[in-house]
Protein backbone atom coordinates (compact mmCIF):
# COMPACT_ATOMS: atom_id res chain seq x y z
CA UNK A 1 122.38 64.28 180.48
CA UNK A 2 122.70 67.94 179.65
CA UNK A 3 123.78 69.38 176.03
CA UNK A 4 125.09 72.45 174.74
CA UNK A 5 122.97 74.79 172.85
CA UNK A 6 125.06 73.59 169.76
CA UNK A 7 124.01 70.37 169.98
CA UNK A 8 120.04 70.92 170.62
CA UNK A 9 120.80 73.19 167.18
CA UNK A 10 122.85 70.36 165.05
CA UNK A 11 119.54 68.65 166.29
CA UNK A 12 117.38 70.11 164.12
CA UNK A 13 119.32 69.27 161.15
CA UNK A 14 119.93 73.59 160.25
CA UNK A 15 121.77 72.76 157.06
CA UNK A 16 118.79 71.80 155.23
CA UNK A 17 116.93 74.82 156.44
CA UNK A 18 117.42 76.71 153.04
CA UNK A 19 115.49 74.06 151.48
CA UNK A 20 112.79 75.50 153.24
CA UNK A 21 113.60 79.27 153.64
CA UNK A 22 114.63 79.74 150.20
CA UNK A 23 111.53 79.18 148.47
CA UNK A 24 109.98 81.82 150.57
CA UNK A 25 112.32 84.59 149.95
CA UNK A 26 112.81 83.63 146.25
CA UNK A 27 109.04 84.40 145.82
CA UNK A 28 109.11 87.60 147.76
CA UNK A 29 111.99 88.92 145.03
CA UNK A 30 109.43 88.04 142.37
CA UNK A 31 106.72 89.45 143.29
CA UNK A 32 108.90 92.42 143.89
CA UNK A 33 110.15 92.25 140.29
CA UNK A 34 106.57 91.62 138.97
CA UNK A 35 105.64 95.22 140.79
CA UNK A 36 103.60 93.79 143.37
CA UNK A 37 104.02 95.81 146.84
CA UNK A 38 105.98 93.59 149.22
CA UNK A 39 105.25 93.31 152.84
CA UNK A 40 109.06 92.10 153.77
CA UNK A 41 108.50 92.43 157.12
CA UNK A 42 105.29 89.70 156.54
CA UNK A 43 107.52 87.64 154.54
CA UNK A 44 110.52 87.52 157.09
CA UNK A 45 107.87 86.36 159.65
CA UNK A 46 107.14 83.87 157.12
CA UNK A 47 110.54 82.55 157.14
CA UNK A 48 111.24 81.92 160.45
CA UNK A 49 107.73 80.17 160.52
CA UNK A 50 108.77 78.02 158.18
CA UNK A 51 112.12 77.33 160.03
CA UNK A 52 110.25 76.31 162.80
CA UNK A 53 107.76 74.03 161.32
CA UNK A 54 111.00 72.14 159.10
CA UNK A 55 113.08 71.98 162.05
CA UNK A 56 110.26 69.88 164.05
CA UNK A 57 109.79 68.14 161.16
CA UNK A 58 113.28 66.92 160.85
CA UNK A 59 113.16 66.21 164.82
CA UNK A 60 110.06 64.28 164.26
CA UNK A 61 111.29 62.90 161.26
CA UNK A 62 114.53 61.51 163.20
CA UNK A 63 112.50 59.87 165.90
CA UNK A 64 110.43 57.95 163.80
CA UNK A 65 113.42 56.72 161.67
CA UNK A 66 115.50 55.34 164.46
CA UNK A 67 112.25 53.70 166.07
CA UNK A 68 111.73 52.32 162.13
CA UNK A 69 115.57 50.84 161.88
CA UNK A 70 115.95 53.30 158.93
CA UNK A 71 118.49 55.19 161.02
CA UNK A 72 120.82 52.56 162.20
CA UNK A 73 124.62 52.19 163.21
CA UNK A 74 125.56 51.51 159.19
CA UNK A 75 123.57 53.90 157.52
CA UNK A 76 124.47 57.84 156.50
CA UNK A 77 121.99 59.55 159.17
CA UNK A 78 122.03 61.79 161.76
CA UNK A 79 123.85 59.83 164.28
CA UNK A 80 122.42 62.06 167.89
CA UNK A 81 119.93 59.18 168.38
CA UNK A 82 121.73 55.94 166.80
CA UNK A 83 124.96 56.86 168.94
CA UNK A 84 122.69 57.66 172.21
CA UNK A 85 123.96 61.18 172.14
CA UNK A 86 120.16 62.02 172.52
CA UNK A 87 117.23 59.92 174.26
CA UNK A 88 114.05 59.72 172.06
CA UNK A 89 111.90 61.37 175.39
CA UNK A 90 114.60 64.21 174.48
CA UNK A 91 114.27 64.64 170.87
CA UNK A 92 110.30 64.44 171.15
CA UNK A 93 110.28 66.96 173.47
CA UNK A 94 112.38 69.04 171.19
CA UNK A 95 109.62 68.44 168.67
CA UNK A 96 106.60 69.44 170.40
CA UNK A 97 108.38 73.24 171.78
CA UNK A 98 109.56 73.70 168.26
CA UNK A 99 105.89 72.51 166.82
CA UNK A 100 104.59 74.88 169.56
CA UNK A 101 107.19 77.50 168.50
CA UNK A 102 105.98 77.24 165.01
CA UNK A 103 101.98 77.02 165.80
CA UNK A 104 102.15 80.46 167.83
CA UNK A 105 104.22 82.02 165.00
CA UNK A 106 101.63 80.64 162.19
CA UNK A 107 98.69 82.18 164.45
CA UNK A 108 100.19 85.80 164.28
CA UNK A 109 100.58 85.63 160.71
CA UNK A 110 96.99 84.45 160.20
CA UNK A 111 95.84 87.62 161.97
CA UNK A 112 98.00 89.83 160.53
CA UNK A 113 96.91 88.74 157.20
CA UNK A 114 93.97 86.02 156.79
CA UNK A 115 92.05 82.79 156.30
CA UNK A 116 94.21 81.75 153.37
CA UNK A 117 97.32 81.59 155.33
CA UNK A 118 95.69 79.74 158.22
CA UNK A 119 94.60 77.06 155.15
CA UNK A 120 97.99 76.66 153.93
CA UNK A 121 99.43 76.66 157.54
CA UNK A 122 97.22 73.89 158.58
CA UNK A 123 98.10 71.45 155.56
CA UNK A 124 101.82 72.54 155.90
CA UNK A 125 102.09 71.23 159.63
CA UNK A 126 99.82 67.95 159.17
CA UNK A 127 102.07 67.13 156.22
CA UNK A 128 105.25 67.58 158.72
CA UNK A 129 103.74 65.58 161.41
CA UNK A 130 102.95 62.76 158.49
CA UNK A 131 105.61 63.04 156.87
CA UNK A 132 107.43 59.87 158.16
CA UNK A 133 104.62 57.49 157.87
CA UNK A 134 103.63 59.02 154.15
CA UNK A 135 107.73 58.59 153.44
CA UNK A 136 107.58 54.67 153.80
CA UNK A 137 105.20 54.42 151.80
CA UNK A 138 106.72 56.08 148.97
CA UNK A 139 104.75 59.45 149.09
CA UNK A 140 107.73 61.36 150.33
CA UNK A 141 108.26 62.74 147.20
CA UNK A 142 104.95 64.39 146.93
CA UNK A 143 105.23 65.81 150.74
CA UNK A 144 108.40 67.74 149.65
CA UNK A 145 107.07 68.78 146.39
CA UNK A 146 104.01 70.41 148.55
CA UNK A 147 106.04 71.73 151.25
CA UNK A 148 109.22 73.36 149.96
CA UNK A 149 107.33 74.04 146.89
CA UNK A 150 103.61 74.74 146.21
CA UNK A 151 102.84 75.68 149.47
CA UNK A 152 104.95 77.79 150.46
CA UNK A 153 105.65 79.43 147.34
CA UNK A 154 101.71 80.34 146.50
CA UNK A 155 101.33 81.12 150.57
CA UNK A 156 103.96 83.58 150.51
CA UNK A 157 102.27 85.30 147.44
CA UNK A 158 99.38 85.73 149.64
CA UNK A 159 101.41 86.97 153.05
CA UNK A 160 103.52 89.28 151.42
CA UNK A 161 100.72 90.76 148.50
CA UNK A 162 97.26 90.37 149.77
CA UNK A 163 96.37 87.88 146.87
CA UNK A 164 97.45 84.43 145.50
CA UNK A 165 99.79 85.06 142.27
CA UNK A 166 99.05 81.61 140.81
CA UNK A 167 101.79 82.66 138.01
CA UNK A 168 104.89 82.11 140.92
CA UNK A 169 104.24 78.62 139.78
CA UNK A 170 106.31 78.81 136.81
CA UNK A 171 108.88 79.36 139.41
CA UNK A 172 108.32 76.48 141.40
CA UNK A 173 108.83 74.09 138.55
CA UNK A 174 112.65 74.74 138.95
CA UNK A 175 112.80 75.46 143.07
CA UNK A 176 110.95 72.43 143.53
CA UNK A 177 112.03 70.14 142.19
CA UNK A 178 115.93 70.59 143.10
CA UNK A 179 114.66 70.37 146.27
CA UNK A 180 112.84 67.03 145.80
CA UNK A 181 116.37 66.51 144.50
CA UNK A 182 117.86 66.52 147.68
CA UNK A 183 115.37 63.51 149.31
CA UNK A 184 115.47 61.64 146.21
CA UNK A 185 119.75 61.05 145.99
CA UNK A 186 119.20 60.04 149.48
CA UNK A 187 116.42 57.79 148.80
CA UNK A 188 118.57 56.56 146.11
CA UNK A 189 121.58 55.94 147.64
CA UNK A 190 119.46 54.13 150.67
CA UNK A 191 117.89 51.99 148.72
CA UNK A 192 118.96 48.28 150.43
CA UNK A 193 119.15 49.94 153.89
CA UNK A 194 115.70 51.43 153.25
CA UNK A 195 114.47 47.77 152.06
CA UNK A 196 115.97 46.00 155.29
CA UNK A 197 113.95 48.58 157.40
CA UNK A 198 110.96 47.49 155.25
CA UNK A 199 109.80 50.62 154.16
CA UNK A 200 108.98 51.64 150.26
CA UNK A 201 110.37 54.87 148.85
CA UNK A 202 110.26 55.70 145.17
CA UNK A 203 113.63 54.57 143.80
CA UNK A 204 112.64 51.02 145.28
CA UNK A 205 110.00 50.62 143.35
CA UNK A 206 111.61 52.25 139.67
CA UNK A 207 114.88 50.40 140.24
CA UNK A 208 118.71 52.35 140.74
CA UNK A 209 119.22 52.59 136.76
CA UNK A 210 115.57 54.63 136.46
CA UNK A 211 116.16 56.16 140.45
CA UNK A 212 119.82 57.86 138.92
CA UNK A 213 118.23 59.53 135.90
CA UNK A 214 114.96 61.02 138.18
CA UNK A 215 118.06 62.29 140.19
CA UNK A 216 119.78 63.66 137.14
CA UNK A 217 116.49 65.06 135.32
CA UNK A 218 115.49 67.09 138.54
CA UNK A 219 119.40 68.91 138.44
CA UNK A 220 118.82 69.64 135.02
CA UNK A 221 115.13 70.16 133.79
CA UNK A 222 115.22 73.05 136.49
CA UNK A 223 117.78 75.02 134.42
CA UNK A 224 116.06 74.39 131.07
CA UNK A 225 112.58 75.07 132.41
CA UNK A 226 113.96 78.72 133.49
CA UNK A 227 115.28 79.35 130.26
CA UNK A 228 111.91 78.57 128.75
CA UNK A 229 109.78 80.87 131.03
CA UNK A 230 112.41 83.64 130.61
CA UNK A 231 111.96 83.65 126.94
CA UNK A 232 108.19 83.61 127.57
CA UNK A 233 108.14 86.43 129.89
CA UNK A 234 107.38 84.70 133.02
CA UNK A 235 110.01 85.61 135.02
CA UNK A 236 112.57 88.87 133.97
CA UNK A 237 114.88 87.66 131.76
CA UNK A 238 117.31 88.61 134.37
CA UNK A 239 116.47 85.21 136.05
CA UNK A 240 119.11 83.77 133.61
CA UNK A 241 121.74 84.20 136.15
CA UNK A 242 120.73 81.38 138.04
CA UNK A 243 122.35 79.43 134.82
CA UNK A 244 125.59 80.29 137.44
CA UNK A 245 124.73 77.27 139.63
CA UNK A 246 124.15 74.65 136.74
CA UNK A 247 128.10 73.78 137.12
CA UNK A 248 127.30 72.36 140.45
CA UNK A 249 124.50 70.47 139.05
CA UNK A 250 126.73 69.41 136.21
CA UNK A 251 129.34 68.10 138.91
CA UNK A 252 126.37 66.23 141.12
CA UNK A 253 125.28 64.19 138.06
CA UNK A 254 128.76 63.84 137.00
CA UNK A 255 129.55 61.95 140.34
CA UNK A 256 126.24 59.89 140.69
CA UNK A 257 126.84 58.91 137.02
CA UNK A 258 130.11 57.83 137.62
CA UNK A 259 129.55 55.43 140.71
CA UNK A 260 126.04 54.28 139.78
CA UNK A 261 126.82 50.83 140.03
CA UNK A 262 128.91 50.95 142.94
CA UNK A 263 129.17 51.20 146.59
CA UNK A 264 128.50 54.97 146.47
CA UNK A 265 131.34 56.30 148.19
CA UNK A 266 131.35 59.39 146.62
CA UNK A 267 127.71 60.04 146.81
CA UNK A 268 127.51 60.03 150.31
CA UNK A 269 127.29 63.75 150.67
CA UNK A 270 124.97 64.36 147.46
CA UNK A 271 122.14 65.15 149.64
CA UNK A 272 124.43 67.99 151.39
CA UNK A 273 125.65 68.83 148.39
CA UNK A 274 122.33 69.08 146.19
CA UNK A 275 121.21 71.26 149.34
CA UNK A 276 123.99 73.45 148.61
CA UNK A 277 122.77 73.76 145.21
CA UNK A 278 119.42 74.66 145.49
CA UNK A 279 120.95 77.52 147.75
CA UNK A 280 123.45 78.47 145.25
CA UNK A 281 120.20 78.49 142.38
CA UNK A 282 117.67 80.18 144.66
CA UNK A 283 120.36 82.94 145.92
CA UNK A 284 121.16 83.82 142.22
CA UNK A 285 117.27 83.78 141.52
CA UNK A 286 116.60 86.30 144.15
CA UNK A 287 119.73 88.45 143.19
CA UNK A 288 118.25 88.49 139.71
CA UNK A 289 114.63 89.43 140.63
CA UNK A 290 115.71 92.27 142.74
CA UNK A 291 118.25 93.50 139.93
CA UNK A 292 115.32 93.36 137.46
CA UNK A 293 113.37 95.54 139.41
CA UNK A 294 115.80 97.99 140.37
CA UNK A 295 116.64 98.13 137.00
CA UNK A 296 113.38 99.07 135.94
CA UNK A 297 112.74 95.42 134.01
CA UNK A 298 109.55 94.46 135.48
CA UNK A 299 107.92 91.64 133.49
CA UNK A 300 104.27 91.16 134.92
């Protein structure tokens, strides 16, 4: 059966891509704003590595959800596979050219710039390819944390600078974990589907009650934490205009909150819509860093 080129792309799951790109272009504006020299064109190749590696991931992902019975006629998935838009020969095939994609990408960037990227490139993919087993058993949560976090975050430092700037970690308190955000509503929403399919993901195992206020704490900690490190001077105090985004956040809790003990109609689309938040947060963030150092308010 042949597809359009639409539907290979709605494959690979491209609205959650920010999740991934963001963190990486959010770090390049700070290290820009801390005076570092920025390599963009490094960091843009870094980007559409990173693209690469999430969109096989969420291919790969897909497969082994559908095979699992996570992904199943009654559940909020991607439906290409459940509906038998797509075969799973034709999806894993899709996985190993975008893997392969991604690996040949990864290997230019190691020798334009060095060992340190090959280290973090290495973990990055085996964490993608594990991802689904490490999921079920409730170590998602770390994987994301890792991947659209620490990793890329401190790796970009090191592609776009010549050095690791451990201090970008300040920053990935907040980018983090509104991106963990976005797997954890899911996971909470998911929970008796996910218990059917006999896998274990963190909200199983702390309840709904204790899986809505993780959900609510990493909306809102992220906001607080950047008001913190502003005031300390770890991040221009320009970086306050992220606060722009926290009415989104305020409107995610407000509707998880609300329907906590229901059927969660209305939460279907929190994991879109917590995506769409981190973009909204790490958009403002970058704005702000590049403000800050045009305006001359370097902080480092």
């Amino acid at each position: 059966m042949k597809h359009s080129v639409k539907s290979w792309v709605l494959a690979t799951r491209p609205w959650s891509f920010p999740a991934s790109a963001m963190p990486v272009i959010v770090t390049m504006a700070w290290a820009w704003s801390a005076g570092y020299d920025v390599r963009w064109w490094l960091g843009l190749l870094a980007v559409v590595t990173i693209v690469f590696v999430h969109a096989a991931g969420n291919v790969w992902s897909d497969i082994a959800d559908y095979r699992k019975g996570v992904d199943a006629p009654d559940v909020c998935c991607t439906r290409l596979l459940v509906d038998g838009i797509f075969t799973v020969h034709e999806f894993r095939r899709l996985s190993v050219l975008l893997n392969c994609i991604a690996a040949c990408l990864g290997l230019l960037t190691v020798w334009l710039t060095g060992w340190v990227t090959l280290c973090v490139g290495i973990i990055g993919m085996l964490l993608s390819l594990c991802y689904p087993r490490l999921k079920y058993m409730a170590l998602g949560d770390m994987v994301i944390l890792l991947c659209y976090g620490f990793l890329p975050m401190v790796g970009t430092t090191y592609i776009v600078t010549g050095q690791v700037l451990w201090e970008v970690l300040y920053l990935t308190v907040s980018v983090g974990l509104i991106t963990l955000a976005i797997l954890h509503v899911n996971n909470v929403r998911d929970i008796a589907t996910d218990r059917r399919a006999a896998i274990l993901t963190v909200p199983m195992i702390t309840g709904v009650r204790v899986g809505v206020w993780m959900y609510v704490f990493e909306l809102l900690f992220p906001f607080l934490w950047l008001v913190v490190i502003a005031i300390l001077g770890k991040v221009p105090i320009w970086a306050l205009v992220a606060l722009l985004a926290l009415p989104i956040a305020i409107s995610n809790v407000h509707t998880i909150l609300a329907e906590r003990n229901t059927k969660w109609e209305k939460s279907m689309m929190l994991d879109e819509k917590t995506a769409q938040l981190q973009l909204a947060f790490s958009v403002l963030l970058t704005i702000s860093m590049v403000t800050a150092h045009c305006l001359g308010n370097s902080f480092a």
